[in-house]
N, C-alpha and C. Protein backbone atom coordinates (compact mmCIF):
# COMPACT_ATOMS: atom_id res chain seq x y z
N UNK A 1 72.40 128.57 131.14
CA UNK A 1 73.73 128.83 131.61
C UNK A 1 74.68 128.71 130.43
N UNK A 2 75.79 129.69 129.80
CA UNK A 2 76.18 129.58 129.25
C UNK A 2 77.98 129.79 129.74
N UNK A 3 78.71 129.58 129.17
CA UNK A 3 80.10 129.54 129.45
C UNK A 3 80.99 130.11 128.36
N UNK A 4 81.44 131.12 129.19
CA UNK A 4 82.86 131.69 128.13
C UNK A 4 84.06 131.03 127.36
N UNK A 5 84.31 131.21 126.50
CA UNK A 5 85.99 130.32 126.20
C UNK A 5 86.88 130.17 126.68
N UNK A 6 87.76 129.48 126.70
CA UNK A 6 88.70 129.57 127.39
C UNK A 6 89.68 130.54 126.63
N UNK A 7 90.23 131.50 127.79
CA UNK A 7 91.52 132.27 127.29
C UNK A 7 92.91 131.80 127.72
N UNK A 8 93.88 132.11 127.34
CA UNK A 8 95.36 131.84 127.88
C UNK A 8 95.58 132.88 128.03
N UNK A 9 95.91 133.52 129.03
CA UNK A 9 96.80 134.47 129.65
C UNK A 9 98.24 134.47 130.17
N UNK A 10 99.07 135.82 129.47
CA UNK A 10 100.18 135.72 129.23
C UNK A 10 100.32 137.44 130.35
N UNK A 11 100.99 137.16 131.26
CA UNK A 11 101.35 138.86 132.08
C UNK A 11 99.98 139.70 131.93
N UNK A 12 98.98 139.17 132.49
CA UNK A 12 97.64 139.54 132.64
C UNK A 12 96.95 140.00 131.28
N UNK A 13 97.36 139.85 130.46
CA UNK A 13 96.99 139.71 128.75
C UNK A 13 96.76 138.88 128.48
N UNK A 14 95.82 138.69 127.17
CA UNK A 14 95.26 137.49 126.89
C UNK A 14 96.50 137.09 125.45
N UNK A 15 96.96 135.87 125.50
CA UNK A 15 98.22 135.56 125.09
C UNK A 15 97.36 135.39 123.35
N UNK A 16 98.36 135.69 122.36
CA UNK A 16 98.46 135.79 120.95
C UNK A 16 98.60 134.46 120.76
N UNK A 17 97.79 133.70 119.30
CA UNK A 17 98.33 132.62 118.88
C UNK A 17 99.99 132.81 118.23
N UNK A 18 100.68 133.45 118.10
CA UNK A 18 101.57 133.53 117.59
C UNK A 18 102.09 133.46 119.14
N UNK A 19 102.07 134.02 120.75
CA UNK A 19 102.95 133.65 121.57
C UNK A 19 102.40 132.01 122.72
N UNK A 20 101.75 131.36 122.15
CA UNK A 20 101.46 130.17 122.73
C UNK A 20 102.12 129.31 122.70
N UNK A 21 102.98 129.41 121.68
CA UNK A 21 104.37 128.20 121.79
C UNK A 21 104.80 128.68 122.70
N UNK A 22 105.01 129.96 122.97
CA UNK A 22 105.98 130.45 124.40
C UNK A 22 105.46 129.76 125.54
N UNK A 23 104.04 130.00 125.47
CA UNK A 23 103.01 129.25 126.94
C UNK A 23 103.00 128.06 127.00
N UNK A 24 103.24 127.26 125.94
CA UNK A 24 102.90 125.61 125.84
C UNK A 24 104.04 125.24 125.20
N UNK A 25 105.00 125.25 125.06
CA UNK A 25 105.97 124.67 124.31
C UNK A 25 106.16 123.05 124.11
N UNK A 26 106.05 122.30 123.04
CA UNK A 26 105.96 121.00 123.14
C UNK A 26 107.29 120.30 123.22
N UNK A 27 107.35 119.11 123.91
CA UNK A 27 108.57 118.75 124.58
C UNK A 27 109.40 117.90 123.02
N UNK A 28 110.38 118.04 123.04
CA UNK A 28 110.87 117.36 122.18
C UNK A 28 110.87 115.85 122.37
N UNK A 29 110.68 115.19 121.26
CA UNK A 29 110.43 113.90 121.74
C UNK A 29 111.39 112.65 120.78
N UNK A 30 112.36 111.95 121.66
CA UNK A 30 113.66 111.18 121.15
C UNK A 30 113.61 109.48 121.18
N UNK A 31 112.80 109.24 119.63
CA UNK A 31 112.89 108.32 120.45
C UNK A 31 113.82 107.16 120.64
N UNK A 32 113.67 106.08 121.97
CA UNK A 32 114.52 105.16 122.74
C UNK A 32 114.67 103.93 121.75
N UNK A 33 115.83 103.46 122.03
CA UNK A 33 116.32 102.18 120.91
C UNK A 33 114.89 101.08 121.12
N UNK A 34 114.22 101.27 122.11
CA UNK A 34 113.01 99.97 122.18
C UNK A 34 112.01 100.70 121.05
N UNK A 35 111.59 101.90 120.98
CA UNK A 35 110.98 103.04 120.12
C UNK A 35 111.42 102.44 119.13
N UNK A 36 112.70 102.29 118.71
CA UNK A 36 113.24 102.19 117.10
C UNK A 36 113.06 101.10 116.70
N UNK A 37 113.46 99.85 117.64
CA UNK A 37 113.42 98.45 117.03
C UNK A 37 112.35 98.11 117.28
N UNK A 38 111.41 98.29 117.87
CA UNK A 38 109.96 97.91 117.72
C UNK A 38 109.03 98.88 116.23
N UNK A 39 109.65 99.95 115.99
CA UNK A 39 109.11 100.55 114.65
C UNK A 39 109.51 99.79 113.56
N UNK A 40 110.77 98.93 113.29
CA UNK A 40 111.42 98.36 112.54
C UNK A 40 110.63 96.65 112.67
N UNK A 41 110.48 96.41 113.47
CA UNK A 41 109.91 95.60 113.75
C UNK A 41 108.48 95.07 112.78
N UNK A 42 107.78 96.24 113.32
CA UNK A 42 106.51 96.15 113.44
C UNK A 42 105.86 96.68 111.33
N UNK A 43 107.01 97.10 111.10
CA UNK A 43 107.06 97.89 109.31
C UNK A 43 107.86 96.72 108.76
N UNK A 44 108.03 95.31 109.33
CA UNK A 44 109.01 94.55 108.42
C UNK A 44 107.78 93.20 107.73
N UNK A 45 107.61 93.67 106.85
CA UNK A 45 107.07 92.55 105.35
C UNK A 45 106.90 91.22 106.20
N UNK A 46 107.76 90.93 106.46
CA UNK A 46 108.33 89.57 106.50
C UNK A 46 107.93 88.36 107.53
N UNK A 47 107.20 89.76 108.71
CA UNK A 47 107.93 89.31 110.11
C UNK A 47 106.48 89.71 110.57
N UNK A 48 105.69 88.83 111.59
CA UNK A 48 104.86 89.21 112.30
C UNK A 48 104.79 89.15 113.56
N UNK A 49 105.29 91.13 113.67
CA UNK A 49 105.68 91.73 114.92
C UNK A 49 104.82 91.22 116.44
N UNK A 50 103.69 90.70 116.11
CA UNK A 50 102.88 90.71 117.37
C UNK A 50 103.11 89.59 117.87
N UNK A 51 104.09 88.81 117.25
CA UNK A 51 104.37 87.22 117.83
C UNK A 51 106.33 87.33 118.21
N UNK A 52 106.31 88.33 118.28
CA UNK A 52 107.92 88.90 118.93
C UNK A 52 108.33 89.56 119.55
N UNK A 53 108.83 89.42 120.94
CA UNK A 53 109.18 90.10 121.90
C UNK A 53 110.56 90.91 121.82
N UNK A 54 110.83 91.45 122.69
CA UNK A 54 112.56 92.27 122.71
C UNK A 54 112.52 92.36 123.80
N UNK A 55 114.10 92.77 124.07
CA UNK A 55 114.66 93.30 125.14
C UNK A 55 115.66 93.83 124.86
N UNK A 56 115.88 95.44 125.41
CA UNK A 56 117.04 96.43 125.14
C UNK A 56 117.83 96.16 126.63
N UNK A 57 119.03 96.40 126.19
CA UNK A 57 120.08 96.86 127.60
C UNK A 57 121.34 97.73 126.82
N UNK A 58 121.44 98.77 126.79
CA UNK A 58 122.30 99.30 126.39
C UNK A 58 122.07 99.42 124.71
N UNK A 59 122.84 98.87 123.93
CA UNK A 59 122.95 98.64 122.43
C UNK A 59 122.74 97.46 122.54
N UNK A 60 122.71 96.62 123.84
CA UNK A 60 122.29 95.18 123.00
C UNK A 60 120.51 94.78 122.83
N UNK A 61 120.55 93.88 121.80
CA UNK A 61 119.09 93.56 121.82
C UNK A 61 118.46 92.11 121.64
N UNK A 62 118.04 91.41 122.47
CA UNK A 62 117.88 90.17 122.41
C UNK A 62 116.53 89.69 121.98
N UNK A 63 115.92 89.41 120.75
CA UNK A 63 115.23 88.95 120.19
C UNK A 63 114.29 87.22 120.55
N UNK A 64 112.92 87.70 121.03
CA UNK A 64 112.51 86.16 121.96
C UNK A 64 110.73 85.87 120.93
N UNK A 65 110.54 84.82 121.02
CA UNK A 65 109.51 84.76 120.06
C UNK A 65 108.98 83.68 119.35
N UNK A 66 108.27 83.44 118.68
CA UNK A 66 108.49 82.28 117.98
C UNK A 66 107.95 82.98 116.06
N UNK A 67 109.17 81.98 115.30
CA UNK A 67 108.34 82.82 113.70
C UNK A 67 108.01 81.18 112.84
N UNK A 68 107.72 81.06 111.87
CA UNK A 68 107.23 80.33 111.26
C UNK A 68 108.24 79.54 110.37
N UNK A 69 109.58 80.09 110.24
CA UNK A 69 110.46 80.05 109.18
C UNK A 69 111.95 80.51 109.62
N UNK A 70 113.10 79.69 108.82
CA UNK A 70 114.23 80.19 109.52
C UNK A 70 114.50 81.88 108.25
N UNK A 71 113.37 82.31 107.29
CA UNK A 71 113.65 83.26 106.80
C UNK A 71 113.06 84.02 108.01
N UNK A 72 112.06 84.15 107.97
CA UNK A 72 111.56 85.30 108.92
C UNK A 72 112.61 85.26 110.16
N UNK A 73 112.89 84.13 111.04
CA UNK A 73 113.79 84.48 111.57
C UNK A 73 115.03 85.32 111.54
N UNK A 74 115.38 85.07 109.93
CA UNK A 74 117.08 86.08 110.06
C UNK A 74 116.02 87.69 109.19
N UNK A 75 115.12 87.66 108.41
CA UNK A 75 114.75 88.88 108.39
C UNK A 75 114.58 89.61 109.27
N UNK A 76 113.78 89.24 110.97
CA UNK A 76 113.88 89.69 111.92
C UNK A 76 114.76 90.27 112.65
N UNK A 77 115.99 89.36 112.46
CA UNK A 77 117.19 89.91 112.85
C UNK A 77 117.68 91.05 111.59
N UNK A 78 117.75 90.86 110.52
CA UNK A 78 118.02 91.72 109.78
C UNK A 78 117.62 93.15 109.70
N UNK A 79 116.15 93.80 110.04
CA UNK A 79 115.31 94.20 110.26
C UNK A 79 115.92 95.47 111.21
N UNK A 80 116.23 94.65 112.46
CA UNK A 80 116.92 95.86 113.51
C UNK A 80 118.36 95.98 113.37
N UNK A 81 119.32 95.24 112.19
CA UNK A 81 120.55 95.13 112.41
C UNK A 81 120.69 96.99 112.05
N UNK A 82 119.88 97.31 111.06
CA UNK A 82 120.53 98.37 110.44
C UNK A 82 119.27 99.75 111.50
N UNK A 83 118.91 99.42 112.83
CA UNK A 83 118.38 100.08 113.00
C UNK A 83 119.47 101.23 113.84
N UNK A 84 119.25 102.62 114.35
CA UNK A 84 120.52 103.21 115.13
C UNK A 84 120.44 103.02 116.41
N UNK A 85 121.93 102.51 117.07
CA UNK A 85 121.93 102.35 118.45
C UNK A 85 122.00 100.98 118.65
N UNK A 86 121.82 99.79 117.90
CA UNK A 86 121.98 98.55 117.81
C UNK A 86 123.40 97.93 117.77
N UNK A 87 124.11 97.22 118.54
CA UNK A 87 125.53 97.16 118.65
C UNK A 87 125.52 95.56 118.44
N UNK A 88 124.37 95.04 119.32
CA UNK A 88 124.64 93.62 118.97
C UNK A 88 123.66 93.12 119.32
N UNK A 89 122.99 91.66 118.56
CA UNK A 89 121.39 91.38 118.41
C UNK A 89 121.77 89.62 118.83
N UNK A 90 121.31 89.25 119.90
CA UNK A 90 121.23 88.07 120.39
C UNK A 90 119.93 87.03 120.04
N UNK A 91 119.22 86.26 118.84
CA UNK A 91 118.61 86.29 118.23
C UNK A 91 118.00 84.45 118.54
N UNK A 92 117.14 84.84 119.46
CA UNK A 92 116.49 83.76 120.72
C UNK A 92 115.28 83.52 120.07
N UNK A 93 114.97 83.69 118.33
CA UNK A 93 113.79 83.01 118.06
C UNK A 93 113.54 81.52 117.58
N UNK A 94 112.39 80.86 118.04
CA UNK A 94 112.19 79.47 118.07
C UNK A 94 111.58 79.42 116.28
N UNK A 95 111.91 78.63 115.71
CA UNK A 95 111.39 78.31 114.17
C UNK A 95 109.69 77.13 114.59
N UNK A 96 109.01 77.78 114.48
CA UNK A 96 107.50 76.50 114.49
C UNK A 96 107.11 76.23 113.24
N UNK A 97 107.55 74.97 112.62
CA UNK A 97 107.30 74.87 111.59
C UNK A 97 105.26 74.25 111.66
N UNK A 98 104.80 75.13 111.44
CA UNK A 98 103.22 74.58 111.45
C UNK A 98 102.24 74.44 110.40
């Protein structure tokens, strides 16, 4: 048993790679201030993202977590200050000195 390819059909024609963007068009994709400050986050030297939580509401962003240091702490905050869409950073991390 063998099986044909798949075709895309365009007005009972078999559609051109040049008109498949027309058939499939990919959605534009924007991303959300949690998108941004978690990319900023997660690319910061300093700061180890997997031990830090967030929360967006609007432009604000409240920072929950625990870091090792009161540097990493304000790098953390530093980190998303300059990210876009950030208005104001409420900065709820615990210092464990261990």
């Amino acid at each position: 048993m063998s099986f044909a390819p798949a075709v895309v059909m365009q007005h009972g024609k078999p559609a051109s790679s040049s008109s498949l963007d027309q058939v499939l068009p990919m959605p534009d994709f924007e991303p959300t201030l949690a998108d941004r400050v978690d990319q900023a986050i997660q690319t910061n030297p300093h700061v180890n993202g997997r031990l830090l939580r967030f929360e967006t509401d609007g432009c604000r962003v409240v920072l929950q977590g625990s870091v090792k240091s009161y540097f990493q702490k304000q790098m953390a905050q530093e980190a998303i200050r300059k990210v876009e869409g950030v208005g104001q950073i409420e900065n709820c991390l615990e210092v464990l000195w261990a």
